[in-house]
PDB file of N, CA and C in Angstrom:
ATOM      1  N   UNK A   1      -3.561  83.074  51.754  1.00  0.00           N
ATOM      2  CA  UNK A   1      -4.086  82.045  50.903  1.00  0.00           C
ATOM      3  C   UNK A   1      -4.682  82.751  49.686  1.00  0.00           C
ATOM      4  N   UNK A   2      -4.283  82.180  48.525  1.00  0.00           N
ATOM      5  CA  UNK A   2      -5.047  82.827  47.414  1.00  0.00           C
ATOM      6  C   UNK A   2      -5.856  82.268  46.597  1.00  0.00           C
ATOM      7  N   UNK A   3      -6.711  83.250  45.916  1.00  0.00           N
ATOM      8  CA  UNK A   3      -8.015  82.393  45.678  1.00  0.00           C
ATOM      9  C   UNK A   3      -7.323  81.094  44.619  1.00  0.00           C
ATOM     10  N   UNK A   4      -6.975  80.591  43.817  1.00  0.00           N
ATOM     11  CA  UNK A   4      -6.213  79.369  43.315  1.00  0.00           C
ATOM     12  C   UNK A   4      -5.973  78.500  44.154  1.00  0.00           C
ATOM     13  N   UNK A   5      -5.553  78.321  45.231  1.00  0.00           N
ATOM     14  CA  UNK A   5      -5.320  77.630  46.547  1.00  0.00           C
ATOM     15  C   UNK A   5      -6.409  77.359  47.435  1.00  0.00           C
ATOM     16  N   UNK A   6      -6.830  78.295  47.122  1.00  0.00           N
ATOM     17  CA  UNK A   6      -8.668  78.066  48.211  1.00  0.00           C
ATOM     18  C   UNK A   6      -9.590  77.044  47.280  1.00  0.00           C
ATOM     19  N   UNK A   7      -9.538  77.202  46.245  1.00  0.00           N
ATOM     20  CA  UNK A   7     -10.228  76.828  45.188  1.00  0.00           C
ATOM     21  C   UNK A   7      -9.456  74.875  45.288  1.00  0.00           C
ATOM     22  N   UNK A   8      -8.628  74.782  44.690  1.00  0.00           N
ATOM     23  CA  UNK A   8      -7.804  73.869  44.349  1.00  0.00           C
ATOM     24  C   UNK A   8      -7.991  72.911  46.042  1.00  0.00           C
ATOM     25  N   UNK A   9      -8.042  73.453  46.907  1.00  0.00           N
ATOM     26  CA  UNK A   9      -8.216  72.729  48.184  1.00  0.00           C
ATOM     27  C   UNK A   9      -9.738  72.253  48.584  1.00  0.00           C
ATOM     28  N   UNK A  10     -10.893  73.748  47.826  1.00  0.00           N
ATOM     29  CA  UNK A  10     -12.065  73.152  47.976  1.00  0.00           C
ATOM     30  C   UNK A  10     -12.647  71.544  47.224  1.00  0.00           C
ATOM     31  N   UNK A  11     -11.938  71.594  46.628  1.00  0.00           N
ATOM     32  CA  UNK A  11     -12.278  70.763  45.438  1.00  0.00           C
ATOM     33  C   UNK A  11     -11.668  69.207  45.836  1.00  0.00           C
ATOM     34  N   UNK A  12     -10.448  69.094  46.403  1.00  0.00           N
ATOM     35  CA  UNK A  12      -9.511  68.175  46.914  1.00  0.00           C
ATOM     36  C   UNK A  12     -10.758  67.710  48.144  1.00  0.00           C
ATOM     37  N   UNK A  13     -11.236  68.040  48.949  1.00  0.00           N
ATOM     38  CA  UNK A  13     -12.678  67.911  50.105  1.00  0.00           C
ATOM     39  C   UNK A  13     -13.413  66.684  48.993  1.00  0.00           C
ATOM     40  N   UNK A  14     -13.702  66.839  48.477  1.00  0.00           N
ATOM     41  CA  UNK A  14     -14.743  66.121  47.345  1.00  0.00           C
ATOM     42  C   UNK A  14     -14.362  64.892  46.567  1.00  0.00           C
ATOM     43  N   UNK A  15     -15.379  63.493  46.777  1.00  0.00           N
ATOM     44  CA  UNK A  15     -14.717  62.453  45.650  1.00  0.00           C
ATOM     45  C   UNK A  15     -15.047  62.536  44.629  1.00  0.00           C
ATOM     46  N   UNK A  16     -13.916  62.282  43.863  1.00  0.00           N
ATOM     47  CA  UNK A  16     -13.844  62.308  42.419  1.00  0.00           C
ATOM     48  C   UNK A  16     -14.717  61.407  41.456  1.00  0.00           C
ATOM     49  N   UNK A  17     -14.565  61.057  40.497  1.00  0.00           N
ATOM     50  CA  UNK A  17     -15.331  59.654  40.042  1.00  0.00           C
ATOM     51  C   UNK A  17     -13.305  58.976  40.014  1.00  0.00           C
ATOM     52  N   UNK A  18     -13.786  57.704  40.373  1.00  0.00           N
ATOM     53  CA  UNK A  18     -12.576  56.800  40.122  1.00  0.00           C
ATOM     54  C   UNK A  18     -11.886  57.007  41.265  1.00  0.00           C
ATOM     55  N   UNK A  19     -12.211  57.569  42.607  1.00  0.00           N
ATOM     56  CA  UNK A  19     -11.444  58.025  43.735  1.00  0.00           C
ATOM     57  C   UNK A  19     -11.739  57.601  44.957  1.00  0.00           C
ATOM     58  N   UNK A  20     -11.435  56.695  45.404  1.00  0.00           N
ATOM     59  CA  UNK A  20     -11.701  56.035  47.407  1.00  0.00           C
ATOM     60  C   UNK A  20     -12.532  57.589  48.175  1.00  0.00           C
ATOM     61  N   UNK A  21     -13.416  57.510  48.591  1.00  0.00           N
ATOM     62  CA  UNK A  21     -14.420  58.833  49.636  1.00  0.00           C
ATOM     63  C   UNK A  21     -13.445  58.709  50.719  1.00  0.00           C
ATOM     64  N   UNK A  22     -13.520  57.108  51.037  1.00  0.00           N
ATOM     65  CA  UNK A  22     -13.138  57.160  52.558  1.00  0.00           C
ATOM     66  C   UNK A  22     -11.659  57.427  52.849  1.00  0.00           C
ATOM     67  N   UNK A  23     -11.677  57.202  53.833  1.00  0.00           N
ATOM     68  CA  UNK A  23      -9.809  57.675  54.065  1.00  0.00           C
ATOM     69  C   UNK A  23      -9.939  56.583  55.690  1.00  0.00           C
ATOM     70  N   UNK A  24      -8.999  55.906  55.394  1.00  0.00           N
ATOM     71  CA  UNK A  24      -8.686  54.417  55.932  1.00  0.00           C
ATOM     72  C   UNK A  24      -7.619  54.989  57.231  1.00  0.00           C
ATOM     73  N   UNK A  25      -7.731  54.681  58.415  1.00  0.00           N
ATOM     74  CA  UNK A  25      -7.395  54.559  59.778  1.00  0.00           C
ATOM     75  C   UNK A  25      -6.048  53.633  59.848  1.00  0.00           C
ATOM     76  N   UNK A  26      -4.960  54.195  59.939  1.00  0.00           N
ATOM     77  CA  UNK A  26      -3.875  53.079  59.883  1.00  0.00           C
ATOM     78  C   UNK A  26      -3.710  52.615  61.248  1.00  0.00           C
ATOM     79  N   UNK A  27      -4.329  53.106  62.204  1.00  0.00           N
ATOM     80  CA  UNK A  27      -4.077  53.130  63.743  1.00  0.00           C
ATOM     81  C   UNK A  27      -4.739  51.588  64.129  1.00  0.00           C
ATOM     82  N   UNK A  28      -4.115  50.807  64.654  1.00  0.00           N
ATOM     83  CA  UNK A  28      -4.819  49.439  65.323  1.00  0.00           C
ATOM     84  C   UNK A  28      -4.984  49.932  66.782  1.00  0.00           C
ATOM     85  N   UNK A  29      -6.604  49.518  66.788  1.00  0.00           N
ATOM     86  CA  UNK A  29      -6.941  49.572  68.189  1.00  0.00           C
ATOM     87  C   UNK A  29      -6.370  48.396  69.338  1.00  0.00           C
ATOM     88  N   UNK A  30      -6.140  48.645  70.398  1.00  0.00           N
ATOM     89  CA  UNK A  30      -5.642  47.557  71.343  1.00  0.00           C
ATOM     90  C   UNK A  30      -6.354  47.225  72.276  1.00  0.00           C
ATOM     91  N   UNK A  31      -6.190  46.493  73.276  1.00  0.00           N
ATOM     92  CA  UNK A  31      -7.229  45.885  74.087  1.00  0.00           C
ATOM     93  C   UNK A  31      -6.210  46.596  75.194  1.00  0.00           C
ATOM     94  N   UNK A  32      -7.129  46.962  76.622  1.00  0.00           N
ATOM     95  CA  UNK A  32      -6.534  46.969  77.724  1.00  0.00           C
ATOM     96  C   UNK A  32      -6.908  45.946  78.448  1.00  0.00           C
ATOM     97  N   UNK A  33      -5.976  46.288  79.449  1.00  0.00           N
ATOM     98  CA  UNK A  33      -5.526  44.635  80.092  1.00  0.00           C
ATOM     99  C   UNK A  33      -6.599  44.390  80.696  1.00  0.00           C
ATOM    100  N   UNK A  34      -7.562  44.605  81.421  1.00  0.00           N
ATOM    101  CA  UNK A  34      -8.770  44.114  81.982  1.00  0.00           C
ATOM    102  C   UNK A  34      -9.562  43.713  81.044  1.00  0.00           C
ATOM    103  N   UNK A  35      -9.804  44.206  79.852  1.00  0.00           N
ATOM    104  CA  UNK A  35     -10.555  43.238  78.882  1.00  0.00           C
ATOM    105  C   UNK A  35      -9.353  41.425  78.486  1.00  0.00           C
ATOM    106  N   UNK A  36      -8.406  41.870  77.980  1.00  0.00           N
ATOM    107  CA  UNK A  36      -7.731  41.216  77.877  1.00  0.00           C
ATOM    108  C   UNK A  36      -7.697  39.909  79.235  1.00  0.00           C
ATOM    109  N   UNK A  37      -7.580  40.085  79.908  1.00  0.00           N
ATOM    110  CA  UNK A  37      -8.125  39.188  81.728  1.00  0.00           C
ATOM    111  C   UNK A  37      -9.037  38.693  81.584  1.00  0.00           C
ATOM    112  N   UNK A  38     -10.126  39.454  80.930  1.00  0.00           N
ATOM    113  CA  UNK A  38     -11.794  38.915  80.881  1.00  0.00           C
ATOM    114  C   UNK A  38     -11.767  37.588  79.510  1.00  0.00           C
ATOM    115  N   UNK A  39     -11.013  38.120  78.663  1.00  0.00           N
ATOM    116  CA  UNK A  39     -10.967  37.369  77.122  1.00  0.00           C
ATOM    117  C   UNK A  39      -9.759  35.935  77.822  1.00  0.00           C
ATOM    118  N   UNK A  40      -9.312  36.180  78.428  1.00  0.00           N
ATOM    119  CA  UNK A  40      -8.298  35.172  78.811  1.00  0.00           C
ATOM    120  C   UNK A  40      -9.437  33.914  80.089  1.00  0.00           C
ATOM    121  N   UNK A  41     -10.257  34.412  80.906  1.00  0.00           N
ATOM    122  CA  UNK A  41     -10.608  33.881  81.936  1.00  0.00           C
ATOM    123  C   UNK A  41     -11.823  33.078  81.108  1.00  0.00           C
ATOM    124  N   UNK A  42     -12.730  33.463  79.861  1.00  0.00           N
ATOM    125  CA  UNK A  42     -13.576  32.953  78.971  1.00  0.00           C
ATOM    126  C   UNK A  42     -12.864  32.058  78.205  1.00  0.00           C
ATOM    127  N   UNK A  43     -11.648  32.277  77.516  1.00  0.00           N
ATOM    128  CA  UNK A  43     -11.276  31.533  76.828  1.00  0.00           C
ATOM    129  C   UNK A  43     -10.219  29.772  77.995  1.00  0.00           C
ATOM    130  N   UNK A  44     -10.447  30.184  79.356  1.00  0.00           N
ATOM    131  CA  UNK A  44      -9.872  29.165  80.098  1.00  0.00           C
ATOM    132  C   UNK A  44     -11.433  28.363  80.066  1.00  0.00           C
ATOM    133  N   UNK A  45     -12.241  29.454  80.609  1.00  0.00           N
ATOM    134  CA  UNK A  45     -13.722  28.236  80.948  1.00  0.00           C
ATOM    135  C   UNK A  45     -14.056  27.428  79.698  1.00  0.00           C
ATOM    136  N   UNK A  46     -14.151  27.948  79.062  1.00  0.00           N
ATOM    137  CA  UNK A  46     -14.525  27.421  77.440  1.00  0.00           C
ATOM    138  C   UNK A  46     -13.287  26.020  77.251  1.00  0.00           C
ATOM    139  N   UNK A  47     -12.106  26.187  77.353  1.00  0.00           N
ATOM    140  CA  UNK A  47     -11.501  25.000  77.490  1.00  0.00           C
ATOM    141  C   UNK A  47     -11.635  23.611  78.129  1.00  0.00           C
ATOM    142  N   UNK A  48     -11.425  24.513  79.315  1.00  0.00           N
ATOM    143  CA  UNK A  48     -12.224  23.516  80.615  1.00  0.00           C
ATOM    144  C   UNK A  48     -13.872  22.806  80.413  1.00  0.00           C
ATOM    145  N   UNK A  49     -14.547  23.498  80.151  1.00  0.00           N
ATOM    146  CA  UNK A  49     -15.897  22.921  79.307  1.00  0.00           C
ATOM    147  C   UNK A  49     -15.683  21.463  78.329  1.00  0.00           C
ATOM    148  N   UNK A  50     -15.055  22.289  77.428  1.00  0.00           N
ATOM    149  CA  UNK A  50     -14.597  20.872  76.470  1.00  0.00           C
ATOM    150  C   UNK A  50     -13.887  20.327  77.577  1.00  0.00           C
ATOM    151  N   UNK A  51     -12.722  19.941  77.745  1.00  0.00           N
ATOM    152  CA  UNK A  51     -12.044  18.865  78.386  1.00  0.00           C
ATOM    153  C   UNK A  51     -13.135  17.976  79.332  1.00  0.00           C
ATOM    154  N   UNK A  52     -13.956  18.634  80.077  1.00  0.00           N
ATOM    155  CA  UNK A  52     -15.414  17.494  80.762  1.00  0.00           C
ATOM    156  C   UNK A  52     -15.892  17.176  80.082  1.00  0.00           C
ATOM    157  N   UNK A  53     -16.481  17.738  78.900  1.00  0.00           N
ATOM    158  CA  UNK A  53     -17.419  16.755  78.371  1.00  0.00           C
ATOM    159  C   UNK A  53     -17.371  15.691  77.487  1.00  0.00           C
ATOM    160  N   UNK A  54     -15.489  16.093  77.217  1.00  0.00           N
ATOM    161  CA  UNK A  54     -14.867  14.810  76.337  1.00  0.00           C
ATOM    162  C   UNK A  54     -14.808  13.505  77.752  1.00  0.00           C
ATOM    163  N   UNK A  55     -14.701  13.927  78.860  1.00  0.00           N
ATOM    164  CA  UNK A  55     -14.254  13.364  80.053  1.00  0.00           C
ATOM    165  C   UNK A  55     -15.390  12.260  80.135  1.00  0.00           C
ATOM    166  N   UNK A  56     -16.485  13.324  80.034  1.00  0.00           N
ATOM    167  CA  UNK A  56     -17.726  12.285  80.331  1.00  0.00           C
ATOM    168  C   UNK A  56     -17.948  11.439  79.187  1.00  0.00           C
ATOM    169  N   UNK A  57     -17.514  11.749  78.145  1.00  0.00           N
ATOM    170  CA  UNK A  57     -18.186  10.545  77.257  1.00  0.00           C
ATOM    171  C   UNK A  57     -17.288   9.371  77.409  1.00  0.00           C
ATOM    172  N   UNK A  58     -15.734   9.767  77.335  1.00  0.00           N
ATOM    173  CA  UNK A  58     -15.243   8.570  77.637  1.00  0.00           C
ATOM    174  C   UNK A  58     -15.705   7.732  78.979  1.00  0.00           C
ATOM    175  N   UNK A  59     -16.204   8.333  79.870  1.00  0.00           N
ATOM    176  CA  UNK A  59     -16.468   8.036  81.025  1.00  0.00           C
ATOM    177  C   UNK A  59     -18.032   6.745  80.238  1.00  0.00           C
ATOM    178  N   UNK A  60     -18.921   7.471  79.966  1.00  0.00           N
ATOM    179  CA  UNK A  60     -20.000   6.631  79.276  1.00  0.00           C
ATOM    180  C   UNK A  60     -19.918   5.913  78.294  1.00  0.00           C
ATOM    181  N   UNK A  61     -18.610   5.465  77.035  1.00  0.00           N
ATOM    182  CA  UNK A  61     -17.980   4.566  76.603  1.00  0.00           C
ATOM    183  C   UNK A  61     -17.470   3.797  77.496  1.00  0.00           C
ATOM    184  N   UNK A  62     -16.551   3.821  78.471  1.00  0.00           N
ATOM    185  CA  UNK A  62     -15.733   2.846  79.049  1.00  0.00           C
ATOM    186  C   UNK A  62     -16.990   1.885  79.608  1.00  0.00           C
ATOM    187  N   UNK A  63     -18.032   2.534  80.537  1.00  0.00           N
ATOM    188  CA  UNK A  63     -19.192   1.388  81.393  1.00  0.00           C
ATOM    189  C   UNK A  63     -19.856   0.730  80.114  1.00  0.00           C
ATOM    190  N   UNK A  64     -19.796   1.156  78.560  1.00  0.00           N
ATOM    191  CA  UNK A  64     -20.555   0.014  77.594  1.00  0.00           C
ATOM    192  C   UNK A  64     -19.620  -0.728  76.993  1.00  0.00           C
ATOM    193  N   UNK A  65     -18.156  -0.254  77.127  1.00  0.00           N
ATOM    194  CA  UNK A  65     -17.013  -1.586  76.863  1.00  0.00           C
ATOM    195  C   UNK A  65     -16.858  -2.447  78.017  1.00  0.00           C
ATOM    196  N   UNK A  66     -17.147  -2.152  79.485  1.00  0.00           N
ATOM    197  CA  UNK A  66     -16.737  -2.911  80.409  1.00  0.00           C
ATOM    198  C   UNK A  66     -18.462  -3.899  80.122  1.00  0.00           C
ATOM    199  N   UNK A  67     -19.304  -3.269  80.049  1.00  0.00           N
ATOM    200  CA  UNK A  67     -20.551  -4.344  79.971  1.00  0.00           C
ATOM    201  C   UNK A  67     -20.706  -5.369  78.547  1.00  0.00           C
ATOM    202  N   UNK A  68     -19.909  -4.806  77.108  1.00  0.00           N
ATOM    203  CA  UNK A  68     -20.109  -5.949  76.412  1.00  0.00           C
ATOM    204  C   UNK A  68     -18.713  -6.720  76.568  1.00  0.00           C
ATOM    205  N   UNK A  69     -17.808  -6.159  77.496  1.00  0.00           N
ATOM    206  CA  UNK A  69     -16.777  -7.459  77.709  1.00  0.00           C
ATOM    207  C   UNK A  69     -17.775  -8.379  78.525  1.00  0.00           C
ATOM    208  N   UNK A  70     -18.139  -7.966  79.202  1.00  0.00           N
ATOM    209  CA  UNK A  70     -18.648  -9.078  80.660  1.00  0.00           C
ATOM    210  C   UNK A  70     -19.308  -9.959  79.748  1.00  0.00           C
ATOM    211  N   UNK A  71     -20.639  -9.380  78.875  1.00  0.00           N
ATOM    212  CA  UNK A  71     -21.413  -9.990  77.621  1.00  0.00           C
ATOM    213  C   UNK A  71     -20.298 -10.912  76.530  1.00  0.00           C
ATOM    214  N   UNK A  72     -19.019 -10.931  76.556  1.00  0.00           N
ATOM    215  CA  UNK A  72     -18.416 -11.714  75.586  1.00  0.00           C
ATOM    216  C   UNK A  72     -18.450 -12.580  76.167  1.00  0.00           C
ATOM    217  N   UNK A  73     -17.602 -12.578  77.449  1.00  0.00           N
ATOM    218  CA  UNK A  73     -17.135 -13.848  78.276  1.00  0.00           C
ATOM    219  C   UNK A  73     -18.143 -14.638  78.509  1.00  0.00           C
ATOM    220  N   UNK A  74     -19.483 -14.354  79.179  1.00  0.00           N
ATOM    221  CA  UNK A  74     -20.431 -15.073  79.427  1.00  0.00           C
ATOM    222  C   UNK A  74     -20.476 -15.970  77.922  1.00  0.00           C
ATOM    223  N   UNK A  75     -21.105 -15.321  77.050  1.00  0.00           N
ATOM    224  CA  UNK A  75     -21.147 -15.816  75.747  1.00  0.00           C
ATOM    225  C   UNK A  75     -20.222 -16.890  75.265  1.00  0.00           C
ATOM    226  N   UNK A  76     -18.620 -16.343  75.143  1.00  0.00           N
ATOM    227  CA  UNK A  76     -17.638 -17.818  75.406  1.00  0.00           C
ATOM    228  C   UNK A  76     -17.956 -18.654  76.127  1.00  0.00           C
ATOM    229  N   UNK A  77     -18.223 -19.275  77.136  1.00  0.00           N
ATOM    230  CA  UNK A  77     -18.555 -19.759  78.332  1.00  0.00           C
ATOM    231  C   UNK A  77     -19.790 -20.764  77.596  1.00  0.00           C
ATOM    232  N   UNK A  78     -20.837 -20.282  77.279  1.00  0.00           N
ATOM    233  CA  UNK A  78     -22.062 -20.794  76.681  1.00  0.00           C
ATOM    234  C   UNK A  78     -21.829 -21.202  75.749  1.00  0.00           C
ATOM    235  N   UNK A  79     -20.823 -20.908  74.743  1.00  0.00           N
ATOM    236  CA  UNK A  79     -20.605 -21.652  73.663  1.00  0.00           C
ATOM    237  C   UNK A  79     -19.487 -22.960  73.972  1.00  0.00           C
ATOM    238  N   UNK A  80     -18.492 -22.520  74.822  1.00  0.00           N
ATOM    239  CA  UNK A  80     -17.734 -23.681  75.078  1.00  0.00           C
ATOM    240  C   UNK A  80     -19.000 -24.864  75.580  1.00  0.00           C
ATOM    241  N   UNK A  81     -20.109 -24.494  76.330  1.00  0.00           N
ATOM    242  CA  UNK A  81     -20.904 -25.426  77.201  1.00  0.00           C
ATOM    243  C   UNK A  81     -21.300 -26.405  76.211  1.00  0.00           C
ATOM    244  N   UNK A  82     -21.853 -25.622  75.114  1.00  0.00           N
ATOM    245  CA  UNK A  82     -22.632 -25.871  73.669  1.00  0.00           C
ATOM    246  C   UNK A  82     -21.658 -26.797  73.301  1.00  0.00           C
ATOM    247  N   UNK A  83     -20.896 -26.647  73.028  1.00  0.00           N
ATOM    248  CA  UNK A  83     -19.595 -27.293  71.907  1.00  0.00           C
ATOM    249  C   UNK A  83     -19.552 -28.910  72.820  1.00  0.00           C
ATOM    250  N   UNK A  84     -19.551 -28.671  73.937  1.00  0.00           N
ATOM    251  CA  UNK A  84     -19.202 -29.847  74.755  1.00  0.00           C
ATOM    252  C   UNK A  84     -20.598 -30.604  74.927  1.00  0.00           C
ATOM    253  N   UNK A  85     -22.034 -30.059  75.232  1.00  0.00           N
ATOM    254  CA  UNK A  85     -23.440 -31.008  74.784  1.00  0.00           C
ATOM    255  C   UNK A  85     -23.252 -31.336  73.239  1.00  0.00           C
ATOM    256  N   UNK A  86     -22.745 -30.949  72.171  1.00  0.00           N
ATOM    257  CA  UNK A  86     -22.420 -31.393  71.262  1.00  0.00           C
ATOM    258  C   UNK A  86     -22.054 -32.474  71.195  1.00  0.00           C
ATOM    259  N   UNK A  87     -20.849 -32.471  71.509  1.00  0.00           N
ATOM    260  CA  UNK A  87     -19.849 -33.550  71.068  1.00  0.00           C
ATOM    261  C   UNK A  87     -20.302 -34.602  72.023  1.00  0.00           C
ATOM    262  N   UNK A  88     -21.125 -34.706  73.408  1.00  0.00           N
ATOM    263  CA  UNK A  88     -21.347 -35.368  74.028  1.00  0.00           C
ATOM    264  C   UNK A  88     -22.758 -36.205  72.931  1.00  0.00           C
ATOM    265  N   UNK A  89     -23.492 -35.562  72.805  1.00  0.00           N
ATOM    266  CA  UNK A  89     -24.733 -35.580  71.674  1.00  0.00           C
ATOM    267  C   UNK A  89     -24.281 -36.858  70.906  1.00  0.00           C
ATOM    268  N   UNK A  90     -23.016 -36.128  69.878  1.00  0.00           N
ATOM    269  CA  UNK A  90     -22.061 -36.711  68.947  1.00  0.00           C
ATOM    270  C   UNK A  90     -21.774 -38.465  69.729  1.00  0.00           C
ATOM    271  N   UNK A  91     -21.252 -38.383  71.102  1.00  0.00           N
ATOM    272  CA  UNK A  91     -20.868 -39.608  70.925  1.00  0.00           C
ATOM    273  C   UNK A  91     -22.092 -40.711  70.766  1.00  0.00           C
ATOM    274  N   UNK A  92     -22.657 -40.004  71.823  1.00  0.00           N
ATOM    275  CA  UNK A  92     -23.872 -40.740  71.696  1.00  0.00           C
ATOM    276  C   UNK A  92     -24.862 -41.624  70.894  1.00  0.00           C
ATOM    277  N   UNK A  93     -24.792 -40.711  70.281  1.00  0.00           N
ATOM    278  CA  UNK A  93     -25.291 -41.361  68.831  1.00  0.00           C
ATOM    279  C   UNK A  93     -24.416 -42.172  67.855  1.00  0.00           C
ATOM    280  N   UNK A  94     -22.739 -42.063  67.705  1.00  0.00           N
ATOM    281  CA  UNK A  94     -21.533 -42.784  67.176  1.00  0.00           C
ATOM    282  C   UNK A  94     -21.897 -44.092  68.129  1.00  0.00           C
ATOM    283  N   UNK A  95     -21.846 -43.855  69.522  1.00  0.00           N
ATOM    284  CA  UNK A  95     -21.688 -45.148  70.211  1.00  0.00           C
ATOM    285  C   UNK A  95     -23.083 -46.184  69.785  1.00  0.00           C
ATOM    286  N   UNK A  96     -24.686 -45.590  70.034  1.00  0.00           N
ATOM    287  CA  UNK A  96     -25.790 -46.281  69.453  1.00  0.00           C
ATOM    288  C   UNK A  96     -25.328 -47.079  67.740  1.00  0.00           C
ATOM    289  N   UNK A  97     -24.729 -46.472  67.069  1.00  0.00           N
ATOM    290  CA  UNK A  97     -24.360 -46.570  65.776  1.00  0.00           C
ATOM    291  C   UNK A  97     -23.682 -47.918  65.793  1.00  0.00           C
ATOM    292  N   UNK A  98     -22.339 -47.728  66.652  1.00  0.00           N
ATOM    293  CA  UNK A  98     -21.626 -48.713  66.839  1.00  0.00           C
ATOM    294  C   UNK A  98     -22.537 -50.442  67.208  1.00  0.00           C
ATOM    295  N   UNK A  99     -23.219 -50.040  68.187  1.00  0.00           N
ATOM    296  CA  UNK A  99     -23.954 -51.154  68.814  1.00  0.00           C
ATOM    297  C   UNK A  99     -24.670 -52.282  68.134  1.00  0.00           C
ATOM    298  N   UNK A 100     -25.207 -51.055  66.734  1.00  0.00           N
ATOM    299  CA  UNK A 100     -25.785 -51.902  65.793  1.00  0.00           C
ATOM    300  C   UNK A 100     -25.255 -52.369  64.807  1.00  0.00           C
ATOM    301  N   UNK A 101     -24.186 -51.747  64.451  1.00  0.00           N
ATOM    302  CA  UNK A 101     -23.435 -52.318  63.609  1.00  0.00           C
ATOM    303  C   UNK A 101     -22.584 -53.482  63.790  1.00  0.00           C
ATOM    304  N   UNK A 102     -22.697 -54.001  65.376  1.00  0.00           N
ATOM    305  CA  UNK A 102     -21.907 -54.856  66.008  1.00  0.00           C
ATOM    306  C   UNK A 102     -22.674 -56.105  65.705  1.00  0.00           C
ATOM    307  N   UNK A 103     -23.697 -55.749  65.334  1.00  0.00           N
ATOM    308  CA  UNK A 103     -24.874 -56.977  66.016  1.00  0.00           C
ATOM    309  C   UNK A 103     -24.518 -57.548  64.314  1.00  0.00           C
ATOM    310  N   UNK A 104     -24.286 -56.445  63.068  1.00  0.00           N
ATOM    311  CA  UNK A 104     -24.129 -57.130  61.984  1.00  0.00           C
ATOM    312  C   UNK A 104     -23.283 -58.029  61.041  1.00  0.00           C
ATOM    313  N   UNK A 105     -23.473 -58.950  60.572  1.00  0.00           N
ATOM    314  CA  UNK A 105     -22.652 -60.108  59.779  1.00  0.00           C
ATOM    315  C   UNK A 105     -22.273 -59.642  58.725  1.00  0.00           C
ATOM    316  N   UNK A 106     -20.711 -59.744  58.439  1.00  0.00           N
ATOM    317  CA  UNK A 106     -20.320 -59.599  57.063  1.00  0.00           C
ATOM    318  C   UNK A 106     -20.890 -60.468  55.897  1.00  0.00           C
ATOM    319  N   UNK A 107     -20.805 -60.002  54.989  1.00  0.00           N
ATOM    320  CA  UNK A 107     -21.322 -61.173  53.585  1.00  0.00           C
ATOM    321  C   UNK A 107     -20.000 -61.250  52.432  1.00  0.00           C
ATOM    322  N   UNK A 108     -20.023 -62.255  52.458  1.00  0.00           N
ATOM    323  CA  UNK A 108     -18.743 -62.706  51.696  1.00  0.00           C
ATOM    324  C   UNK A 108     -19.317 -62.321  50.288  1.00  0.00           C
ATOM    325  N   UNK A 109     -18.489 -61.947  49.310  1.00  0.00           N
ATOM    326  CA  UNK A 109     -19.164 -61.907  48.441  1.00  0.00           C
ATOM    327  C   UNK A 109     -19.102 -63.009  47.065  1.00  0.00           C
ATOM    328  N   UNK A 110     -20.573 -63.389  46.695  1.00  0.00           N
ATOM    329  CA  UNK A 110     -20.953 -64.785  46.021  1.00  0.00           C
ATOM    330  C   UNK A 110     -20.797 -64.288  44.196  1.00  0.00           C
ATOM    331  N   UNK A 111     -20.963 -64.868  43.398  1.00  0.00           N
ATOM    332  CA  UNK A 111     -20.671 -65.264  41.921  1.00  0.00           C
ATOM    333  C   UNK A 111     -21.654 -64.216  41.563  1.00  0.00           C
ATOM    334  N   UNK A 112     -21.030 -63.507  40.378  1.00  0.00           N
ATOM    335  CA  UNK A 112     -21.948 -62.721  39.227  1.00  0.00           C
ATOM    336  C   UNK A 112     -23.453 -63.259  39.422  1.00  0.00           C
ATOM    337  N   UNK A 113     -25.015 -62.629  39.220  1.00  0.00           N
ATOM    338  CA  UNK A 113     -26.250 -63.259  38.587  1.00  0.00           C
ATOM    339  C   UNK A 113     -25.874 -63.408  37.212  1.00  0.00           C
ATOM    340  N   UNK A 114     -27.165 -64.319  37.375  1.00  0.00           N
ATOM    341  CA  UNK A 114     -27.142 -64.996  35.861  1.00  0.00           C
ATOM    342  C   UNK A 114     -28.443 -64.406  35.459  1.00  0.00           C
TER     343      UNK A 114
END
C-alpha cells in the first residue's frame, strides 16, 4: 500500500460536506416462525374480539326493536279504540242534533218588509 492510497482511503472513512455519514442496510430483517405463530394467534384474538362485540350490540339493538315493536302495536290498538269512542261520540251528538231539529217547523217564506 502506498502512502497516496493510505491517504486517499483515510479520507474516504470521513463525511464530506454534501455527503450521506450513514451507509444504509439493504438486508430486510425476517420474522421466524414462532414469532410469526405469536403475531398470527394475536391477530386471530383481536378479530374474534371485534366479531363479539359487534355480536353484542346487535344482540342489545334487536331487544329495543323487539320492545318498541310491542310499543307500536299496543299504540295502534289504542288509537283504533280512540278513533272508534270518537265516532261513537260523533254519532251521538249527530243523533241529539237530529232530534231537535225534528221537533222544528219549516217557514215558508213571506213578502219583502216594507
Amino acid at each position: 500500500m502506498t502512502y497516496s492510497t493510505s491517504l486517499s482511503m483515510g479520507k474516504s472513512r470521513f463525511a464530506m460536506r454534501g455527503q450521506n455519514a450513514v451507509s444504509f442496510r439493504n438486508e430486510s430483517r425476517r420474522l421466524g416462525p414462532v414469532t410469526n405463530a405469536i403475531v398470527l394467534i394475536v391477530l386471530i384474538c383481536l378479530i374474534g374480539l371485534v366479531y363479539l362485540t359487534q355480536v353484542t350490540k346487535t344482540n342489545a339493538y334487536s331487544y329495543q326493536i323487539e320492545e318498541l315493536q310491542t310499543k307500536q302495536t299496543s299504540l295502534k290498538e289504542e288509537q283504533k279504540d280512540l278513533e272508534l269512542t270518537a265516532a261513537r261520540l260523533r254519532s251521538i251528538d249527530s243523533e241529539a242534533v237530529a232530534k231537535a231539529s225534528a221537533g222544528l217547523v219549516s217557514v215558508a217564506p213571506s213578502g219583502a218588509i216594507e
